[in-house]
PDB file of N, CA and C in Angstrom:
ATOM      1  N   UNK A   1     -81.387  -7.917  25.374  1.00  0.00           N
ATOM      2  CA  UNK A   1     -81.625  -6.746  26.202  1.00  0.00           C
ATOM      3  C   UNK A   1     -82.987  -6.162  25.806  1.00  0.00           C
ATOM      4  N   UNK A   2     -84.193  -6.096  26.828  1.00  0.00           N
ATOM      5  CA  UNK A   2     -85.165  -5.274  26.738  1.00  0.00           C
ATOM      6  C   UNK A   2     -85.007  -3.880  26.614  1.00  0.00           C
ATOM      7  N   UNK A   3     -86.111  -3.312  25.778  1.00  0.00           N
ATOM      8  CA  UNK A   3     -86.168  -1.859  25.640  1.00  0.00           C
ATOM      9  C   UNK A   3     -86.167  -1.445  26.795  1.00  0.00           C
ATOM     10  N   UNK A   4     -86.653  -1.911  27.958  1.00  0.00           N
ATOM     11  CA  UNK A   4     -86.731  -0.927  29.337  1.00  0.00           C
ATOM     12  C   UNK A   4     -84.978  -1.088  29.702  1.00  0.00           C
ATOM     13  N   UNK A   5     -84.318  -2.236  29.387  1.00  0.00           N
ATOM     14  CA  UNK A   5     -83.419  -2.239  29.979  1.00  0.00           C
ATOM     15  C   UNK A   5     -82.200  -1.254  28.840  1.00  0.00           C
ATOM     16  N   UNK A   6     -82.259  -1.113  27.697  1.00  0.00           N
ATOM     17  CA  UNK A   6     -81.835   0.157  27.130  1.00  0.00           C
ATOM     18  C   UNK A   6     -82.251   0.926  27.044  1.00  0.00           C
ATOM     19  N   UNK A   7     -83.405   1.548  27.722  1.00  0.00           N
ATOM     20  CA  UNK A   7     -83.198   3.138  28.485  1.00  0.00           C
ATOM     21  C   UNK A   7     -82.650   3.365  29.328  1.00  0.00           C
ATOM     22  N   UNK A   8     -82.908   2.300  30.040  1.00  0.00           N
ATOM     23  CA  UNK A   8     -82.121   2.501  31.552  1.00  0.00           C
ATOM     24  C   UNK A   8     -80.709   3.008  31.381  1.00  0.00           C
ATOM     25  N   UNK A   9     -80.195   2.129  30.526  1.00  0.00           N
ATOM     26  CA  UNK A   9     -78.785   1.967  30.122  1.00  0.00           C
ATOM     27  C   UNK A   9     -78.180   3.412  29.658  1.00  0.00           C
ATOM     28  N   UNK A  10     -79.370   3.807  28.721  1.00  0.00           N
ATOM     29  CA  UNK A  10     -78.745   5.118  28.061  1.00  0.00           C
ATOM     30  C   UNK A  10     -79.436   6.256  29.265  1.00  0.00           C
ATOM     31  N   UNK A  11     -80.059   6.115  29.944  1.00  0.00           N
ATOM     32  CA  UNK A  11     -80.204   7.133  30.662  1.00  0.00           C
ATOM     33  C   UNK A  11     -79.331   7.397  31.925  1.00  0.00           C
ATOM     34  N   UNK A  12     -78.632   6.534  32.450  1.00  0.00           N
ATOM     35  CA  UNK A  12     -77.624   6.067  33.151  1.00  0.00           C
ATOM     36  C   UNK A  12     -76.622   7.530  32.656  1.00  0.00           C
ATOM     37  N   UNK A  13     -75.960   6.950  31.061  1.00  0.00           N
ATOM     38  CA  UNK A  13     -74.842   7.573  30.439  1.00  0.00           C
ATOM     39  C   UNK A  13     -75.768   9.113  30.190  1.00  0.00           C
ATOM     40  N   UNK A  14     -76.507   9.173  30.161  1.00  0.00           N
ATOM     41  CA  UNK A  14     -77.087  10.784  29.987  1.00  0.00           C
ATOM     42  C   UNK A  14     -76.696  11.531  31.032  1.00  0.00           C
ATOM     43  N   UNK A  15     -77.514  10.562  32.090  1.00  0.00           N
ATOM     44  CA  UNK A  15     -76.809  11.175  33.733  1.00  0.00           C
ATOM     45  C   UNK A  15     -75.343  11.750  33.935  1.00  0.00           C
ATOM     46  N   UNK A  16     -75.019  10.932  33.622  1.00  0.00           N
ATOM     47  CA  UNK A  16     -73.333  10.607  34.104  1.00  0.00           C
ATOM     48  C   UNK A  16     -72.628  12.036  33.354  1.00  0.00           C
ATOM     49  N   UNK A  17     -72.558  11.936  32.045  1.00  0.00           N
ATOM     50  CA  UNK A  17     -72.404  12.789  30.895  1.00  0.00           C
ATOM     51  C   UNK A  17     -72.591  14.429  31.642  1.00  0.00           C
ATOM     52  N   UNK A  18     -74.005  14.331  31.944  1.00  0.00           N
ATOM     53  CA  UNK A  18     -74.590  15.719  32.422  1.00  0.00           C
ATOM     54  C   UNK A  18     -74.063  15.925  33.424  1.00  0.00           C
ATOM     55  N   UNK A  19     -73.535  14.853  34.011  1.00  0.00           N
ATOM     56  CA  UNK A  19     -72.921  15.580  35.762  1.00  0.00           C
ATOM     57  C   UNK A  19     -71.724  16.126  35.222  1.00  0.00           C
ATOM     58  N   UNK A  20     -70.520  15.172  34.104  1.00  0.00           N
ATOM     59  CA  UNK A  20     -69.472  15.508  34.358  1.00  0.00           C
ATOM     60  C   UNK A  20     -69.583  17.026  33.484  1.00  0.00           C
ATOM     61  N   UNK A  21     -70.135  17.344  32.815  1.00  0.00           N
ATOM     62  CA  UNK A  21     -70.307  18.389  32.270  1.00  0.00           C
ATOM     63  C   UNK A  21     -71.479  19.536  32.947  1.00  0.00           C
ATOM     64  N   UNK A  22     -71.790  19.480  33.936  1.00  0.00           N
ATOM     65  CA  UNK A  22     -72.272  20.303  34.356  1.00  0.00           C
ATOM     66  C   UNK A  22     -73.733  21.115  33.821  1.00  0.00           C
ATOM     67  N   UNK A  23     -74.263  19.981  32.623  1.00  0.00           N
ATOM     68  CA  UNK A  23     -75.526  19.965  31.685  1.00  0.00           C
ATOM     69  C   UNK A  23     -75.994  19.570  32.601  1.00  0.00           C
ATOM     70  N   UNK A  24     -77.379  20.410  33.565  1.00  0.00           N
ATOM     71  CA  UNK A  24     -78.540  19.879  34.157  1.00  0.00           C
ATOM     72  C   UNK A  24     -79.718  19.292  33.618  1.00  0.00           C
ATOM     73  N   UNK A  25     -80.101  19.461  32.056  1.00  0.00           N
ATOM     74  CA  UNK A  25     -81.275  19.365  31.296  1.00  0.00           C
ATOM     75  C   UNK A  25     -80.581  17.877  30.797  1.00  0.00           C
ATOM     76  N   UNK A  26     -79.220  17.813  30.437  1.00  0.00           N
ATOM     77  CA  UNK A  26     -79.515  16.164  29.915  1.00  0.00           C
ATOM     78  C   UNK A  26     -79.279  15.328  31.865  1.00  0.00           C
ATOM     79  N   UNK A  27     -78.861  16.155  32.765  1.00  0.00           N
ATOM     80  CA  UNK A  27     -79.006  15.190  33.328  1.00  0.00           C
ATOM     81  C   UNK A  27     -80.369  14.421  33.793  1.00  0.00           C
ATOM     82  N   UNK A  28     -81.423  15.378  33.738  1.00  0.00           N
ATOM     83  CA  UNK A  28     -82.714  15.499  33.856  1.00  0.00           C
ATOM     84  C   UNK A  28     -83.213  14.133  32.819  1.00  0.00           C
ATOM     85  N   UNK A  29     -82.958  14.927  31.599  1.00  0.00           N
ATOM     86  CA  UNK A  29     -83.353  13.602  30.880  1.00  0.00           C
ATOM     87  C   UNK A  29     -82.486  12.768  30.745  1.00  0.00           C
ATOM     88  N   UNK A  30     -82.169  11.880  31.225  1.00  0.00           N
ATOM     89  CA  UNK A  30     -81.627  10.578  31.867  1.00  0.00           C
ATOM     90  C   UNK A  30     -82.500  10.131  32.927  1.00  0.00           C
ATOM     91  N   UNK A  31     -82.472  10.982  33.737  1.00  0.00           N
ATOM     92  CA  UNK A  31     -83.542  10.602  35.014  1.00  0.00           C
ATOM     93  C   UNK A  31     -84.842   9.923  34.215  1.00  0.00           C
ATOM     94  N   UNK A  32     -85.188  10.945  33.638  1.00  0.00           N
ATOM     95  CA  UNK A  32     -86.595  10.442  32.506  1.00  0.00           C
ATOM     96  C   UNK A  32     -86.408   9.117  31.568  1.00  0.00           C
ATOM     97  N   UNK A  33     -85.353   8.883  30.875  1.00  0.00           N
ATOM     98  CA  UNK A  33     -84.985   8.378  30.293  1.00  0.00           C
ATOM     99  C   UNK A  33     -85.279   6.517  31.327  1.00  0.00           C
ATOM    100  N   UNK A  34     -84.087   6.581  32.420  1.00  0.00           N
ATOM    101  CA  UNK A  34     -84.061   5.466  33.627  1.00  0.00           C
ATOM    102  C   UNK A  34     -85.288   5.134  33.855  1.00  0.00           C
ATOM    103  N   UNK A  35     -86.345   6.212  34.161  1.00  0.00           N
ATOM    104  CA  UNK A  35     -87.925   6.009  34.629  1.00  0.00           C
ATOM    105  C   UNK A  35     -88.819   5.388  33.443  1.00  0.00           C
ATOM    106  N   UNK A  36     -88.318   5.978  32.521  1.00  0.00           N
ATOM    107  CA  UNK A  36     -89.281   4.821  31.316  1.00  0.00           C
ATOM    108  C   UNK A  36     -88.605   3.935  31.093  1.00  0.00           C
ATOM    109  N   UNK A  37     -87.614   3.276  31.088  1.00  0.00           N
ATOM    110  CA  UNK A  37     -87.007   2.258  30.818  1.00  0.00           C
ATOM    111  C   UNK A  37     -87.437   1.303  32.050  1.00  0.00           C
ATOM    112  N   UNK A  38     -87.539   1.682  33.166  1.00  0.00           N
ATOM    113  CA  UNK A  38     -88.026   0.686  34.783  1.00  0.00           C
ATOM    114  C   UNK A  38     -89.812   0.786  34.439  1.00  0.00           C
ATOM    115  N   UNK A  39     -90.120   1.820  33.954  1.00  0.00           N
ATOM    116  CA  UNK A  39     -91.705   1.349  33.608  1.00  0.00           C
ATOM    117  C   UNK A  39     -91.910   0.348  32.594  1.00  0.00           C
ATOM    118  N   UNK A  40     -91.499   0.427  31.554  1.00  0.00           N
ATOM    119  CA  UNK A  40     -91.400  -0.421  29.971  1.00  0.00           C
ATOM    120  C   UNK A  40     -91.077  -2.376  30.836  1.00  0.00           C
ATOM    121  N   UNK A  41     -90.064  -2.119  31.947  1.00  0.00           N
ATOM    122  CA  UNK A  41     -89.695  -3.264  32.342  1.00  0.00           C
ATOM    123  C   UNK A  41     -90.885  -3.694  32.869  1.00  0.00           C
ATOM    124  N   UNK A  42     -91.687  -2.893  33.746  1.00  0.00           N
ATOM    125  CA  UNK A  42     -93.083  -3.411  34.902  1.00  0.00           C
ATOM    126  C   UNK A  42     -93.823  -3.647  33.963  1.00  0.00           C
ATOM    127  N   UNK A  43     -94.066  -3.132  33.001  1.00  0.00           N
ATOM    128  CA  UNK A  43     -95.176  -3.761  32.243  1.00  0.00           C
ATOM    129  C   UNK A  43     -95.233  -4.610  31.315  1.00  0.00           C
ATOM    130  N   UNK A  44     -94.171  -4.717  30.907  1.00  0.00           N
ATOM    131  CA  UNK A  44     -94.006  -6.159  30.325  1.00  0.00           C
ATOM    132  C   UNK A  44     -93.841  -7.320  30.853  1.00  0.00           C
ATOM    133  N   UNK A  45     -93.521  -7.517  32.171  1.00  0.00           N
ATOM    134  CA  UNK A  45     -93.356  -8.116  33.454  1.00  0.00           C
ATOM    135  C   UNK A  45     -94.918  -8.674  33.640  1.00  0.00           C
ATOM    136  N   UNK A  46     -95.767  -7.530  33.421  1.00  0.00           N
ATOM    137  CA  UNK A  46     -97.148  -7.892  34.113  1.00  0.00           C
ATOM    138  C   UNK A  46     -97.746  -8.622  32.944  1.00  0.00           C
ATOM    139  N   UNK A  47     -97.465  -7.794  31.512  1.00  0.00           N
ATOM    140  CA  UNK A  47     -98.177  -8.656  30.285  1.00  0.00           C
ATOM    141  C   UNK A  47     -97.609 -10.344  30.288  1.00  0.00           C
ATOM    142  N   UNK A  48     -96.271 -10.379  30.591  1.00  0.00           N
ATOM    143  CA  UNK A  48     -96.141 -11.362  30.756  1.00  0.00           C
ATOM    144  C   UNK A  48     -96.555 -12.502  31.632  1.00  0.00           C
ATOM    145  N   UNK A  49     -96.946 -12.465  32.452  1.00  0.00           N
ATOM    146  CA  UNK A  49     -97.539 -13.144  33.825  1.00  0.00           C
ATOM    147  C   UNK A  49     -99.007 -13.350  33.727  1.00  0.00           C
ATOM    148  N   UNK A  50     -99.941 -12.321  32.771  1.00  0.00           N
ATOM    149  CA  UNK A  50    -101.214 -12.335  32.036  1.00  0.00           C
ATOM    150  C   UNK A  50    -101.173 -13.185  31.360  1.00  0.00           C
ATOM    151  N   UNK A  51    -100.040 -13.280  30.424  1.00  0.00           N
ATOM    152  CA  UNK A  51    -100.278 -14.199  29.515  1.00  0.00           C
ATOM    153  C   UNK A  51    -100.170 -15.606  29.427  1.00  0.00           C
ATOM    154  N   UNK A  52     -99.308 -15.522  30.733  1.00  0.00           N
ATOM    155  CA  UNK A  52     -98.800 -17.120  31.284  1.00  0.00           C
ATOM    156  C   UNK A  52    -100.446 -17.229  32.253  1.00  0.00           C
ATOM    157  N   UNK A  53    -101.018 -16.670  32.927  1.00  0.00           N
ATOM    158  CA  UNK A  53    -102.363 -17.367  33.384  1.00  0.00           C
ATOM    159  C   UNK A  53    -103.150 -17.529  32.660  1.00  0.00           C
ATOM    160  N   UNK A  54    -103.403 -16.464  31.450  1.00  0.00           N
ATOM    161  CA  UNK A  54    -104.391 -17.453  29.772  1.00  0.00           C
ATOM    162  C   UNK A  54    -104.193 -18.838  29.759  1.00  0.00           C
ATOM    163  N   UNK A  55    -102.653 -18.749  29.389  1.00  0.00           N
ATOM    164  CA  UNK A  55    -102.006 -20.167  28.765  1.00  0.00           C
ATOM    165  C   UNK A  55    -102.755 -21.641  29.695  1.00  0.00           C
ATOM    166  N   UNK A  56    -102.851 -21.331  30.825  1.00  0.00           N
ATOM    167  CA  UNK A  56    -102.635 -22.310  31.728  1.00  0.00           C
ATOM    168  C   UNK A  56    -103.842 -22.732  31.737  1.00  0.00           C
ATOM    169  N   UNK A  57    -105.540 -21.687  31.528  1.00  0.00           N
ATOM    170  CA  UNK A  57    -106.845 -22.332  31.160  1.00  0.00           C
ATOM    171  C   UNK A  57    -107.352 -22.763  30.205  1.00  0.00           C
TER     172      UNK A  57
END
């Protein structure tokens, strides 16, 4: 499991948590939490695909 994909994960349960409890600030950060975890994913995505066109010259 990638780091983007355990934020996601825990920001998910932040969400969830904050709804059933009626906490708007952790549901918030969850939202934040999901959004860096889907960024962390894009860019390692892209380093990766950089690094595979090095390889190949």
């Amino acid at each position: 499991m990638s780091d983007g994909e355990i934020d996601e994960t825990k920001g998910r349960g932040k969400e969830a948590l904050g709804d059933l409890t009626g906490d708007e600030e952790l549901k918030d950060e969850g939202k934040v939490d999901r959004a860096s975890g889907t960024i962390k994913d894009k860019v390692g995505g892209v380093a990766d695909k950089a690094k595979q066109m090095l390889r190949k010259d």
